[in-house]
C-alpha atoms as a PDB file:
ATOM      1  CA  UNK A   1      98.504  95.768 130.564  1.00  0.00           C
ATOM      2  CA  UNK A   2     101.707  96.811 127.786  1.00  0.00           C
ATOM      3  CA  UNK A   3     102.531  92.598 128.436  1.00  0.00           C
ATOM      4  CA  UNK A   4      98.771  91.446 127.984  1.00  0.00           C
ATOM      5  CA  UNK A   5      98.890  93.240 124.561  1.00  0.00           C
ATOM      6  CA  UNK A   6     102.294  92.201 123.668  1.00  0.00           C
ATOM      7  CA  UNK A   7     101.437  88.664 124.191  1.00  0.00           C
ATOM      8  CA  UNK A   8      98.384  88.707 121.975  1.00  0.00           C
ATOM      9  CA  UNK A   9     100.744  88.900 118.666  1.00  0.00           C
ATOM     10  CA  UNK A  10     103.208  86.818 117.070  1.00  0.00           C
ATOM     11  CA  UNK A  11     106.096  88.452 116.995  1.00  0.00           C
ATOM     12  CA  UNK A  12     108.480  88.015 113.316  1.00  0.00           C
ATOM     13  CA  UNK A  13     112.253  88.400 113.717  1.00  0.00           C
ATOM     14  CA  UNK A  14     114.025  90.645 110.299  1.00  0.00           C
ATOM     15  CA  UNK A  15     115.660  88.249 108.249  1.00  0.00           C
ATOM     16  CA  UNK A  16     117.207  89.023 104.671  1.00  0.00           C
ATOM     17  CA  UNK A  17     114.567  86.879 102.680  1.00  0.00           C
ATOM     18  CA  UNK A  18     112.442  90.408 104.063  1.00  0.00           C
ATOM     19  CA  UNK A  19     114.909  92.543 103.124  1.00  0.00           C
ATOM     20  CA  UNK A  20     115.015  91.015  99.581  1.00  0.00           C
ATOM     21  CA  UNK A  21     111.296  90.859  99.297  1.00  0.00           C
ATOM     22  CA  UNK A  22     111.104  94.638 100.062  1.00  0.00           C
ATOM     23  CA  UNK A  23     113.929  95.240  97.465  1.00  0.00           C
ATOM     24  CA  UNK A  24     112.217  93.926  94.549  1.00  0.00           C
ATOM     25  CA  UNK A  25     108.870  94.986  96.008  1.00  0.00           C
ATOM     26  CA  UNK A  26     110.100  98.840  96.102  1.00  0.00           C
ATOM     27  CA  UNK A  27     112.258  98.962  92.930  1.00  0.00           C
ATOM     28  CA  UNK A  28     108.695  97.043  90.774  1.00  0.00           C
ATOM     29  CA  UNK A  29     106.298  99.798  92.247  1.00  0.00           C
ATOM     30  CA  UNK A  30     108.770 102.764  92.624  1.00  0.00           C
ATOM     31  CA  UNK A  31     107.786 103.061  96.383  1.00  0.00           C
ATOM     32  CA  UNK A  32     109.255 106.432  97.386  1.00  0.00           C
ATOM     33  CA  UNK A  33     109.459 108.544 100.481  1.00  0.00           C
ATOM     34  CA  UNK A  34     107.268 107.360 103.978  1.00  0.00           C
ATOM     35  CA  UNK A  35     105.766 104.807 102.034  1.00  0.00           C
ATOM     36  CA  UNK A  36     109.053 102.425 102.205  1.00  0.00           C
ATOM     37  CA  UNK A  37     108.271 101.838 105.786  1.00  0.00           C
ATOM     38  CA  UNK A  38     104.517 100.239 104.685  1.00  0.00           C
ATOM     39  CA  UNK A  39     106.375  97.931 101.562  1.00  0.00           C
ATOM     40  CA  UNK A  40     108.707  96.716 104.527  1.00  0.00           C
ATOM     41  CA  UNK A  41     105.702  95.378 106.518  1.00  0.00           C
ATOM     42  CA  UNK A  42     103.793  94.076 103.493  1.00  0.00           C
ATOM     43  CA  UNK A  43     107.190  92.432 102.754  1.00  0.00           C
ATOM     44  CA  UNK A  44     107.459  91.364 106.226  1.00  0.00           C
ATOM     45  CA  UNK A  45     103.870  89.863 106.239  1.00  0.00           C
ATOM     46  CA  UNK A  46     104.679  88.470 102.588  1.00  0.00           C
ATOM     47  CA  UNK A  47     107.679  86.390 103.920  1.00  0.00           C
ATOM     48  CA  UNK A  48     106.157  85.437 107.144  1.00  0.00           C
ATOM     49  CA  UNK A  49     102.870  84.065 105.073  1.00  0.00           C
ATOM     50  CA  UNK A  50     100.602  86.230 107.450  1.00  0.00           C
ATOM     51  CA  UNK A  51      96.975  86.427 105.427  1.00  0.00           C
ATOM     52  CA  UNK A  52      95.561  89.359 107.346  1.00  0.00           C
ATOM     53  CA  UNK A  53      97.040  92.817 107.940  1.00  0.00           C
ATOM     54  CA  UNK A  54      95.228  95.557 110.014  1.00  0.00           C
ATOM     55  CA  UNK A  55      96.019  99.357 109.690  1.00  0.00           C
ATOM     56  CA  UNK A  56      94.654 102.355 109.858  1.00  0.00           C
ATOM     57  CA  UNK A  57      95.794 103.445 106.621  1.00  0.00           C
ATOM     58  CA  UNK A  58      94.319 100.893 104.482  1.00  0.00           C
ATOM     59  CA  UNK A  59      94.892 102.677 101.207  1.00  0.00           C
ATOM     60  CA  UNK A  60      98.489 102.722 101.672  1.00  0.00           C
ATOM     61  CA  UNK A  61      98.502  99.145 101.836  1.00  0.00           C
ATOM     62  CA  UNK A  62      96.614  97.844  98.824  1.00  0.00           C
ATOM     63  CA  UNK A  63      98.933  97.867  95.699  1.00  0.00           C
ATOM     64  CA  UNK A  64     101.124  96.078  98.242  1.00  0.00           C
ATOM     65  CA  UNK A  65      98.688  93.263  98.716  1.00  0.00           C
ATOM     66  CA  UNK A  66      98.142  92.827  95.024  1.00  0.00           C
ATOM     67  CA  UNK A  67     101.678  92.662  94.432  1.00  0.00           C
ATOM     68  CA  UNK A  68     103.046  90.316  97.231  1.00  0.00           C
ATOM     69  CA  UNK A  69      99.273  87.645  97.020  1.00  0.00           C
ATOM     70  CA  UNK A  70      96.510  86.725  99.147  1.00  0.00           C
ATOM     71  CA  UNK A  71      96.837  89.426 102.088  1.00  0.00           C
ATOM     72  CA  UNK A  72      93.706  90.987 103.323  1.00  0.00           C
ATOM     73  CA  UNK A  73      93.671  94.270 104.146  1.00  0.00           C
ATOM     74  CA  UNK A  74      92.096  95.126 106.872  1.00  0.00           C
ATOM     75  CA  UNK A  75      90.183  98.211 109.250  1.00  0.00           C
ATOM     76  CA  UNK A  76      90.210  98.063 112.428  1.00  0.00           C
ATOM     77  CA  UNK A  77      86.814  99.834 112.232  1.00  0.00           C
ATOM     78  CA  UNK A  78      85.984  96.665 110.376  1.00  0.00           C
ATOM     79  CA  UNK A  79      86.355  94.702 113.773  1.00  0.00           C
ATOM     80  CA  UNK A  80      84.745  94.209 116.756  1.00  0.00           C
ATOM     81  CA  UNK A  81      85.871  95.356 120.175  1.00  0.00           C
ATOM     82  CA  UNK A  82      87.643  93.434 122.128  1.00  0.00           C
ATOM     83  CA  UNK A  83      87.728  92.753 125.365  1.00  0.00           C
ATOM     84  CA  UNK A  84      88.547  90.609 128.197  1.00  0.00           C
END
């Protein structure tokens, strides 16, 4: 099952292009505290061009997206079940 999900997802190596990204991205919005870990996967998703991001924590997420450009924030509430 853990290599069924694994395989559903691309996976995105670090690089410093990220690292730079989430520099600039958490010295412009003064992210602080827990929320550096979410500004290194918006910067991770910035740099790798993804358009979608899913999380639980949506609201976390949003002054990210407007920062970094077209990413979509999503639910997963706001999808349907999957199955195979």
């Amino acid at each position: 099952m853990t290599n069924h999900f694994i395989d559903l997802f691309l996976w995105i190596e670090d690089s410093d292009s990220i690292f730079q990204t989430w520099k600039k991205l958490t010295e412009k919005l003064d992210v602080q505290g827990k929320q550096v870990h979410d500004a290194r996967l918006a910067a991770t998703c910035a740099v790798s061009s993804c358009t979608h991001f899913l999380t639980f924590n949506t609201r976390h997420f949003f002054r990210f997206a407007e920062e970094l450009g077209p990413l979509k924030i999503e639910s997963p509430s706001t999808f349907p079940i999957i199955s195979d």
